[in-house]
N, C-alpha and C. Protein backbone atom coordinates (compact mmCIF):
# COMPACT_ATOMS: atom_id res chain seq x y z
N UNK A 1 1.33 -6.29 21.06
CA UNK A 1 1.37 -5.62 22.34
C UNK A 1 -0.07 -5.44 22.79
N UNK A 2 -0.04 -5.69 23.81
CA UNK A 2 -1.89 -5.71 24.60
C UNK A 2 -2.22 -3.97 24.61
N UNK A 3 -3.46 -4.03 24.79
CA UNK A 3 -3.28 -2.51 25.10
C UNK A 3 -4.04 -2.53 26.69
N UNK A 4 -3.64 -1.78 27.27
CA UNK A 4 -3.64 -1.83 28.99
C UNK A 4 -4.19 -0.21 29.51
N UNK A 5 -5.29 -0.52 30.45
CA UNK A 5 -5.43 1.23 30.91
C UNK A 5 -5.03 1.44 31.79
N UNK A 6 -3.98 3.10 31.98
CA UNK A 6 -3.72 3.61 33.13
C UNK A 6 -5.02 4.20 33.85
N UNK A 7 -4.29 4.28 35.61
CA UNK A 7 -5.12 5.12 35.75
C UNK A 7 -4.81 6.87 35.30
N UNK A 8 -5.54 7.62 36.13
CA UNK A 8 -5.36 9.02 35.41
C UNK A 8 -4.07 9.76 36.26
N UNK A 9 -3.76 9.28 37.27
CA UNK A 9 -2.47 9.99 37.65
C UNK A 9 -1.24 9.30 36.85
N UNK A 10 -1.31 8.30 36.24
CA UNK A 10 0.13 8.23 35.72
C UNK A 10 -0.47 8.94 34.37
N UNK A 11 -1.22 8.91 33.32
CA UNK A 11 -0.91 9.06 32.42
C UNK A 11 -1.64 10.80 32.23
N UNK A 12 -1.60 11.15 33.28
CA UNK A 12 -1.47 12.83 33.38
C UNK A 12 -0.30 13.85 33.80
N UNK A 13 0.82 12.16 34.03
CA UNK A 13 2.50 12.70 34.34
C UNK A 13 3.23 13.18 33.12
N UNK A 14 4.00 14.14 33.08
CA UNK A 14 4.30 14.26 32.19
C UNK A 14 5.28 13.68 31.39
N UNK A 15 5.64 12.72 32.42
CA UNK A 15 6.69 11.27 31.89
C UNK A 15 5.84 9.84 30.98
N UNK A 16 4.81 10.40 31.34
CA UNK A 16 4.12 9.62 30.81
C UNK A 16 3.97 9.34 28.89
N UNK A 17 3.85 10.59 28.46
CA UNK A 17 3.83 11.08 26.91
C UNK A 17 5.63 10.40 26.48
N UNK A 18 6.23 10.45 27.14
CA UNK A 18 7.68 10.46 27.07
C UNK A 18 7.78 8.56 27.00
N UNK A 19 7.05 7.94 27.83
CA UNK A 19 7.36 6.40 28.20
C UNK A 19 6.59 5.71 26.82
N UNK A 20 5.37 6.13 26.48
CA UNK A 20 4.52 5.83 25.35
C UNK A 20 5.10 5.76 24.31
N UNK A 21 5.88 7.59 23.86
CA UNK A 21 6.83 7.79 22.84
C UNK A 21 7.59 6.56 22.69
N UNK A 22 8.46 6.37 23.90
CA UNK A 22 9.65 5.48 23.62
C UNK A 22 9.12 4.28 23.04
N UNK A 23 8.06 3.58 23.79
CA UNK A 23 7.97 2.02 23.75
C UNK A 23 7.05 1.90 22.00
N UNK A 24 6.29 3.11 21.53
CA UNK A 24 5.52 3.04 19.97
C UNK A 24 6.67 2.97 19.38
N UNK A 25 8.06 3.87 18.83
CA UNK A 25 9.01 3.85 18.05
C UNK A 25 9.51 2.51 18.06
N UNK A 26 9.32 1.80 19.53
CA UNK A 26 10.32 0.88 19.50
C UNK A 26 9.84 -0.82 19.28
N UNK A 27 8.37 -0.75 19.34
CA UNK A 27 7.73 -2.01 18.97
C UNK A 27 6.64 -1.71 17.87
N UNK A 28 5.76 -0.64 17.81
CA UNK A 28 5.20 -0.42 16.92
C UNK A 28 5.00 0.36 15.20
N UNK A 29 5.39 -0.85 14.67
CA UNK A 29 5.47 -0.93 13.17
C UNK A 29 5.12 0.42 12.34
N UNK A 30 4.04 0.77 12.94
CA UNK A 30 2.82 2.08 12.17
C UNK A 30 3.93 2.95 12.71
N UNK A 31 4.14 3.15 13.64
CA UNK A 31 4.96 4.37 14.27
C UNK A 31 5.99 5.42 13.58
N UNK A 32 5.53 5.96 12.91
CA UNK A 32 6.70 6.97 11.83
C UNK A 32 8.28 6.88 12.43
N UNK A 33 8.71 6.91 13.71
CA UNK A 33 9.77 6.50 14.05
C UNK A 33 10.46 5.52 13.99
N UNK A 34 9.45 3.90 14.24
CA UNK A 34 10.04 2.62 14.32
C UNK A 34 11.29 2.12 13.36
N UNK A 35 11.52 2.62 11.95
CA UNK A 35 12.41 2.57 11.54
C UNK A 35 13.59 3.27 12.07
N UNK A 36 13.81 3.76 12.64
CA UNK A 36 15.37 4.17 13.04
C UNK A 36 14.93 4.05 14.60
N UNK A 37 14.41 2.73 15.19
CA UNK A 37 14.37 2.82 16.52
C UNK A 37 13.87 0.65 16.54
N UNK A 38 13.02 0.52 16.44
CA UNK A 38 12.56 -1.01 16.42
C UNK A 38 13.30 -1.86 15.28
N UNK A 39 12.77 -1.36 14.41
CA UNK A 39 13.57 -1.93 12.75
C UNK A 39 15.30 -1.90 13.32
N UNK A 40 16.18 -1.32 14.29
CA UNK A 40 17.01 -1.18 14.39
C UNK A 40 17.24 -2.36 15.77
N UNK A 41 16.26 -2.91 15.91
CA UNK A 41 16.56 -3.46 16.93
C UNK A 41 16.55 -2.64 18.63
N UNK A 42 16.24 -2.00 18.57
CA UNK A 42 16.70 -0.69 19.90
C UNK A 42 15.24 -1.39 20.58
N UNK A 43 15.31 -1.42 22.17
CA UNK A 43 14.58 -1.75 22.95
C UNK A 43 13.77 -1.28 24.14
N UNK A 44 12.86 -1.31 24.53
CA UNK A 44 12.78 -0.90 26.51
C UNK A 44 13.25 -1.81 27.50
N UNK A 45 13.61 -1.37 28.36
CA UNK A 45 13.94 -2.59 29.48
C UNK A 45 12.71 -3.05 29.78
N UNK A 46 12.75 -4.43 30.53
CA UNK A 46 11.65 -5.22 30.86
C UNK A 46 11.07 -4.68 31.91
N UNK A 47 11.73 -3.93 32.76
CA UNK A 47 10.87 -3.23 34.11
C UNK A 47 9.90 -2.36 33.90
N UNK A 48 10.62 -1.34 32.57
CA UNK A 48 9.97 -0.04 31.77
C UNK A 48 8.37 -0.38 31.19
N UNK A 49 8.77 -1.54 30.48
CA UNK A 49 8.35 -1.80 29.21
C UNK A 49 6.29 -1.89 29.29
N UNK A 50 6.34 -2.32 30.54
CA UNK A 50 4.59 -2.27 30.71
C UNK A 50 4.65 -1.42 31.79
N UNK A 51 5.32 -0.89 32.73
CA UNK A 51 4.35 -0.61 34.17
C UNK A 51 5.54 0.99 33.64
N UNK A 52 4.53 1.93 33.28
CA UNK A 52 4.94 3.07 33.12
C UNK A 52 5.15 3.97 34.91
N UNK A 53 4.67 3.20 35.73
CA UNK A 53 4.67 3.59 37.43
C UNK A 53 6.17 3.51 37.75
N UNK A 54 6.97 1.99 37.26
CA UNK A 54 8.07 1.85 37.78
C UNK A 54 8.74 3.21 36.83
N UNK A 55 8.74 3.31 35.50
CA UNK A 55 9.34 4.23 34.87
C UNK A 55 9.27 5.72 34.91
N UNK A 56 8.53 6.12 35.46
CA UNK A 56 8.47 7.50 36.14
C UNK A 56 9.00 7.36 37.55
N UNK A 57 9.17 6.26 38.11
CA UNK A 57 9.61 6.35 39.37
C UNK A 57 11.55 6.65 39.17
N UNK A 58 11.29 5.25 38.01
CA UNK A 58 13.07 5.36 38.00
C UNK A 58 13.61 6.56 37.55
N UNK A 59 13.09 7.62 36.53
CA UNK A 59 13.12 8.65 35.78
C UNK A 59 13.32 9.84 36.46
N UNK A 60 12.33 9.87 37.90
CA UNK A 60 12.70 10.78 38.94
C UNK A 60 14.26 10.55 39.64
N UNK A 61 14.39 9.78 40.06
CA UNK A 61 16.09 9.21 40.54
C UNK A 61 17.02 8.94 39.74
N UNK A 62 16.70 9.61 38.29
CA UNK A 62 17.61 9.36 37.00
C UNK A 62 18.01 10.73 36.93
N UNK A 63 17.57 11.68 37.75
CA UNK A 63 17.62 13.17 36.69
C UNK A 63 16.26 13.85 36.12
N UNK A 64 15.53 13.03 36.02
CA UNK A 64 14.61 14.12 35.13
C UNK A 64 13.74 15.38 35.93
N UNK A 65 13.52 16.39 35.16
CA UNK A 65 13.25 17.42 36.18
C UNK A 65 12.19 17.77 34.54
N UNK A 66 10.69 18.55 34.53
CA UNK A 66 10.31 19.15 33.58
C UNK A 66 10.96 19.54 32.83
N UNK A 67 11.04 20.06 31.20
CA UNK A 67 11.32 20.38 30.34
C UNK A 67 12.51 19.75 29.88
N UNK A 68 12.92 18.61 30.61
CA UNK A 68 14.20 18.02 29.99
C UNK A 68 14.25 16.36 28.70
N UNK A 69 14.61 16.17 28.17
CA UNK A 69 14.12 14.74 27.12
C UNK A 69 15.05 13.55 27.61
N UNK A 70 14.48 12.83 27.01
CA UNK A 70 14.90 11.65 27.26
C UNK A 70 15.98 11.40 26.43
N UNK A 71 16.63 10.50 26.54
CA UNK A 71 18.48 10.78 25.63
C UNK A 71 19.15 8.92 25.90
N UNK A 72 19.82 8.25 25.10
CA UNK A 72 20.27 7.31 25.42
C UNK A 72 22.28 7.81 25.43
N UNK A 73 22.75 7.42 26.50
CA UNK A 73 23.47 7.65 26.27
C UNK A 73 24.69 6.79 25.27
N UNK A 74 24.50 5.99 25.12
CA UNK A 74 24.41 5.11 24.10
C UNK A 74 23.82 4.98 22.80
N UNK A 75 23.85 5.38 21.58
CA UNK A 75 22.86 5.60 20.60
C UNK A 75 22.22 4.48 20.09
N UNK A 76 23.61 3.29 19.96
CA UNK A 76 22.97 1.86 19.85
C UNK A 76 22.60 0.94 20.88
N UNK A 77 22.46 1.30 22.20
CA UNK A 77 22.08 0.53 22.97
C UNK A 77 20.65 0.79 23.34
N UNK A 78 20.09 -0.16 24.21
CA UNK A 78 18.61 0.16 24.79
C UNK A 78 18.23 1.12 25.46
N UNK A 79 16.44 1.05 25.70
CA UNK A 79 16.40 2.46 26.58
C UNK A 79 16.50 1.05 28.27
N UNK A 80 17.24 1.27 28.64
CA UNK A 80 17.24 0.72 30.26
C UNK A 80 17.72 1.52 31.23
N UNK A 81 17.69 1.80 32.43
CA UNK A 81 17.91 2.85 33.53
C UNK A 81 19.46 2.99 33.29
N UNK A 82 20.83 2.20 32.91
CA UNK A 82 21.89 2.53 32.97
C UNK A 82 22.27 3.29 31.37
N UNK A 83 21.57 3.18 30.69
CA UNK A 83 21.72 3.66 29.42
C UNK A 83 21.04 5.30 28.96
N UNK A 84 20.50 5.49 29.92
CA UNK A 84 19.33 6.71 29.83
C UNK A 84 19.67 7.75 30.50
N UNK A 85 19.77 8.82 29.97
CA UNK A 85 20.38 10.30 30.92
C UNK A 85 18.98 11.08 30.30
N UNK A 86 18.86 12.30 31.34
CA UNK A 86 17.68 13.54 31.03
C UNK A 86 18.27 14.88 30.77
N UNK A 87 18.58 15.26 28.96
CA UNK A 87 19.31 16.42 28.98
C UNK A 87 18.30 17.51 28.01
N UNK A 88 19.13 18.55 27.81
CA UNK A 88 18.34 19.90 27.41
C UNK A 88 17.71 19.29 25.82
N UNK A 89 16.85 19.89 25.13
CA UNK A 89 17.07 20.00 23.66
C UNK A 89 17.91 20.35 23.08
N UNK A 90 18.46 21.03 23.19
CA UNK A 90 20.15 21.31 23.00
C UNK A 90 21.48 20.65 22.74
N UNK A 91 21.59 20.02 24.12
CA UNK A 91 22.02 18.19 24.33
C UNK A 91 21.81 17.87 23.42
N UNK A 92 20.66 17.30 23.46
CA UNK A 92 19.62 16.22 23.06
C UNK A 92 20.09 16.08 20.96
N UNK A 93 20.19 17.58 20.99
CA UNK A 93 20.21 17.49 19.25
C UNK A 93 21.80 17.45 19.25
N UNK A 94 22.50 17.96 19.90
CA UNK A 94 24.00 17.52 19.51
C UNK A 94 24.34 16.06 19.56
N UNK A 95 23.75 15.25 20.10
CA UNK A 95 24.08 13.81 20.30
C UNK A 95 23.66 13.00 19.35
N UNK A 96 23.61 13.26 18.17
CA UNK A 96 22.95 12.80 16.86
C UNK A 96 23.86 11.94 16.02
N UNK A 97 23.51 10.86 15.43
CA UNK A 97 24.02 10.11 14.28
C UNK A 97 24.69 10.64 13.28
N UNK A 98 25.26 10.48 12.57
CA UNK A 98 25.58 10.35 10.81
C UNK A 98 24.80 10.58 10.13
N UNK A 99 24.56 11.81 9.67
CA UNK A 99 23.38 11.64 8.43
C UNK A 99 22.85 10.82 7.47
N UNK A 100 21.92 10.03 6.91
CA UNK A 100 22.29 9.11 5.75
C UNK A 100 23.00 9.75 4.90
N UNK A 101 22.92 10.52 4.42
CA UNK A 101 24.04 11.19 3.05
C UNK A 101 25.21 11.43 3.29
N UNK A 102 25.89 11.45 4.17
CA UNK A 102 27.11 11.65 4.64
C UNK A 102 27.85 10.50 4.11
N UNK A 103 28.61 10.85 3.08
CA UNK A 103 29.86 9.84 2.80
C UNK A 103 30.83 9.28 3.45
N UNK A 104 31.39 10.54 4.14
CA UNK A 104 32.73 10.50 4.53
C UNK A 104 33.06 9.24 6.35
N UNK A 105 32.21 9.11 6.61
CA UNK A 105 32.21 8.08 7.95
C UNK A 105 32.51 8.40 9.20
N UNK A 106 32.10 10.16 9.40
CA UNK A 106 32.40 10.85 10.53
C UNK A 106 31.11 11.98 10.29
N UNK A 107 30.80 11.96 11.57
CA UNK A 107 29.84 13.12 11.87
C UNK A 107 30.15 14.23 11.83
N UNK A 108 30.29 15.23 11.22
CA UNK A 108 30.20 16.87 11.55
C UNK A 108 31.37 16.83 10.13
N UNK A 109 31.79 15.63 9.61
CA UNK A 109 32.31 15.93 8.54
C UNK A 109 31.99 15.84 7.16
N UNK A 110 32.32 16.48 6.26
CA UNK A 110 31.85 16.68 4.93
C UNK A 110 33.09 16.73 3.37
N UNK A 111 32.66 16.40 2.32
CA UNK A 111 34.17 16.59 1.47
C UNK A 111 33.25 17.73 0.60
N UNK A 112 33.92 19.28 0.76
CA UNK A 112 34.00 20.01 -0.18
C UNK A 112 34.60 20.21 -1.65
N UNK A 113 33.59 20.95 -2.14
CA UNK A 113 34.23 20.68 -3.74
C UNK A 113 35.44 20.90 -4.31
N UNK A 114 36.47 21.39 -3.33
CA UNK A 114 37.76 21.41 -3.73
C UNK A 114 38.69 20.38 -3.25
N UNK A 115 37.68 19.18 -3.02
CA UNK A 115 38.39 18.18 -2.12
C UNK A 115 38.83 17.62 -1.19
N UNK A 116 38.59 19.01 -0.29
CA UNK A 116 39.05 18.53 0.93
C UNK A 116 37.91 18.47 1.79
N UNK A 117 38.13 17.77 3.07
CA UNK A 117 37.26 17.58 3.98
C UNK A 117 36.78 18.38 5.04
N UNK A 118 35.79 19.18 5.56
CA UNK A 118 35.56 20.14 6.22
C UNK A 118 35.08 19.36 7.25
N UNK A 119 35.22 19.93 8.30
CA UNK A 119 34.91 19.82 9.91
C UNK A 119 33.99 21.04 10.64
N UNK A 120 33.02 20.54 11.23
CA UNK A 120 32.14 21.72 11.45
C UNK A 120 31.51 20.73 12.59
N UNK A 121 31.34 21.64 13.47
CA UNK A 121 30.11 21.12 14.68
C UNK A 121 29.02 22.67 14.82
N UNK A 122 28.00 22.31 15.38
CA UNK A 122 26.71 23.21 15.88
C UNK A 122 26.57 23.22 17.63
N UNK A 123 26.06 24.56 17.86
CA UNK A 123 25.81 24.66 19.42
C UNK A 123 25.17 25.70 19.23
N UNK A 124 23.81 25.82 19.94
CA UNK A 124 23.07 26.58 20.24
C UNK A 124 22.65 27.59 18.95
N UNK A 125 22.48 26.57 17.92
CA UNK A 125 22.13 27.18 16.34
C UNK A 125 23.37 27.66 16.06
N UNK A 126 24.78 27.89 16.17
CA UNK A 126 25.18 28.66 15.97
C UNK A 126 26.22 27.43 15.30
N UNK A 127 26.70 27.22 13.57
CA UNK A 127 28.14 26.52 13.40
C UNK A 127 29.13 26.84 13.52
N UNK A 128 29.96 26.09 13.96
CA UNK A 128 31.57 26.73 14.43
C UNK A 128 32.07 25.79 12.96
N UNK A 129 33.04 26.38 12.59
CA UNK A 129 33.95 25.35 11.57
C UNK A 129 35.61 25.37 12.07
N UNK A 130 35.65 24.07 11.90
CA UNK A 130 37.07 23.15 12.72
C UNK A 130 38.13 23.37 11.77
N UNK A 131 38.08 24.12 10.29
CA UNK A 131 38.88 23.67 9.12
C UNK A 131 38.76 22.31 8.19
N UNK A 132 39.71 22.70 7.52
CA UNK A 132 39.82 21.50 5.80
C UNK A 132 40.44 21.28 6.18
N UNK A 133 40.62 19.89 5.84
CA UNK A 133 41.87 18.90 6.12
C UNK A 133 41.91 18.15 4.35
N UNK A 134 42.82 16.98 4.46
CA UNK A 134 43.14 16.42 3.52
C UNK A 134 42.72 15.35 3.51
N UNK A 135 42.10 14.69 4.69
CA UNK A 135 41.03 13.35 4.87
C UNK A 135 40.80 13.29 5.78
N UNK A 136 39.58 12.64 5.85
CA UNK A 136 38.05 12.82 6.92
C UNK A 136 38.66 12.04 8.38
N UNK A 137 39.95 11.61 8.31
CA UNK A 137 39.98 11.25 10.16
C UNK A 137 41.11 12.55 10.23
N UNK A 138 41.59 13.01 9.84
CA UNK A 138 42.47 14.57 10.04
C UNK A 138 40.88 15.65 10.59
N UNK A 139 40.32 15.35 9.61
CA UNK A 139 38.85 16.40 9.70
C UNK A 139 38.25 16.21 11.19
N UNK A 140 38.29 14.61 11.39
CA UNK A 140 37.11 14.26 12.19
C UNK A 140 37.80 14.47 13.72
N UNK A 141 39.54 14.66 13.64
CA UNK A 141 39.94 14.51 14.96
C UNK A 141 39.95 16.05 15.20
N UNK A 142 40.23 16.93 14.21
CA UNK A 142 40.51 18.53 14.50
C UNK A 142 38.53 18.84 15.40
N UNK A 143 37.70 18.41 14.77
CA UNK A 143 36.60 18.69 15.16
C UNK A 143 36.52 17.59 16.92
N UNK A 144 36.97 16.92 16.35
CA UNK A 144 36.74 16.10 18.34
C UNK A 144 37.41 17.01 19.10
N UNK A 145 38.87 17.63 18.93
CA UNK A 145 39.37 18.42 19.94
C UNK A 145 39.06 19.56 19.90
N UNK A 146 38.07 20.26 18.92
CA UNK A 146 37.22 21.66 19.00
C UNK A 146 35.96 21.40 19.93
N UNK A 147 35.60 20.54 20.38
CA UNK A 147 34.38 19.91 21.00
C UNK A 147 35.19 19.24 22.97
N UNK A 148 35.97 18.68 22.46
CA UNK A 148 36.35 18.90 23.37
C UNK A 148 36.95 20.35 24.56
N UNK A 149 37.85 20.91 23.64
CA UNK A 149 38.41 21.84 24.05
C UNK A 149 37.53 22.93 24.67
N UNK A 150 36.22 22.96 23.85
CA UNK A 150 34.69 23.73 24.46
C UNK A 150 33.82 23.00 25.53
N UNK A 151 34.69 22.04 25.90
CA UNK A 151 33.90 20.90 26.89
C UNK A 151 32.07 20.54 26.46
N UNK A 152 32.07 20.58 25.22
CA UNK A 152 30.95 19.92 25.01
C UNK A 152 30.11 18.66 24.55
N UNK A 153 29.14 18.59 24.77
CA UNK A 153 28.74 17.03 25.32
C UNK A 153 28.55 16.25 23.86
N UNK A 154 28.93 16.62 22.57
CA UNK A 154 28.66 15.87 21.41
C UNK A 154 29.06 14.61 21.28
N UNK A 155 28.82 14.27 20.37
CA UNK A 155 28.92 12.39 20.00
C UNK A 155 31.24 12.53 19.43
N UNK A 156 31.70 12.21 20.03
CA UNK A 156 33.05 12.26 19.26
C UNK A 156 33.11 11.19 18.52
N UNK A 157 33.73 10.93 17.25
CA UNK A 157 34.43 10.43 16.25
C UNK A 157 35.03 9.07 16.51
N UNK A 158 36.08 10.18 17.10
CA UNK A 158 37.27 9.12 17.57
C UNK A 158 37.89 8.73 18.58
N UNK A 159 39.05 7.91 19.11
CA UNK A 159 39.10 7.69 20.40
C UNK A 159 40.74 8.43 20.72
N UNK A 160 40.16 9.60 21.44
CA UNK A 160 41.94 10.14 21.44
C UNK A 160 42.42 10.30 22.58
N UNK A 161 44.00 10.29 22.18
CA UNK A 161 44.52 9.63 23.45
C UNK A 161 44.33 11.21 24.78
N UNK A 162 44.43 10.73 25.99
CA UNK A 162 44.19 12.13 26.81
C UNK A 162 45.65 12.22 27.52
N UNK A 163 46.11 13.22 27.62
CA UNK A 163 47.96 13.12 28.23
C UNK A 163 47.93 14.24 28.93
């Protein structure tokens, strides 16, 4: 990657720290992130990807307002203008992956030592628990419709039917 100088109004935007972030995780090797972002294949769009001008432009007509992050709404897809929403930290941390240690093949679920599978989601620091079930898609659907039912914006599981 070349290295290129802004002038001082873009890179005194505060979208600016935010466009840098994205494109180091996502091409540059050294980058403590690049493994769960480049190594993964994950990308910038080609418009983004050098002219940080167009990307604060698009970013304004995307939503973004101060204090809000950048978010894919898609976890495995690219960062490109249809893939990209601007939500709270809050958001931002509920919309999270699978832990690596997580066995069971559902997010917010876990197998307790008496065997059964617990269901738990987080909001605003605070865990709610969904109940034990007897296996992790019983677990993982009681927790999608606790998330739903609170209309909140987490990553769901599974695909359930709406009637």
């Amino acid at each position: 990657m070349t290295v290129r100088i802004y002038h001082k109004e873009v890179t005194s935007h505060p979208l600016y720290p935010i466009w840098r972030s994205m494109r180091n995780r996502c091409y540059i090797k050294s980058d403590t992130n690049y493994r769960f972002y480049g190594a993964k294949g994950t990308r910038v769009a080609k418009r983004w990807c050098h002219n940080p001008d167009i990307f604060i432009e698009d970013c304004k007509f995307l939503g973004w307002k101060p204090g809000l992050q950048i978010d894919r709404k898609n976890t495995k897809g690219h960062y490109t203008p249809s893939n990209v929403r601007f939500v709270t930290s809050c958001v931002n941390n509920h919309n999270r992956k699978m832990q690596f240690s997580n066995r069971t093949g559902f997010v917010g679920v876990s197998l307790d030592r008496g065997s059964r599978y617990r269901a738990r989601y987080t909001y605003k620091n605070k865990t709610y628990g969904c109940g034990a079930y007897a296996t992790p898609e019983e677990a993982a659907r009681a927790r999608d419709i606790a998330i739903l039912e609170a209309g909140l914006s987490h990553i769901i599981a599974l695909q359930l039917e709406t009637t």
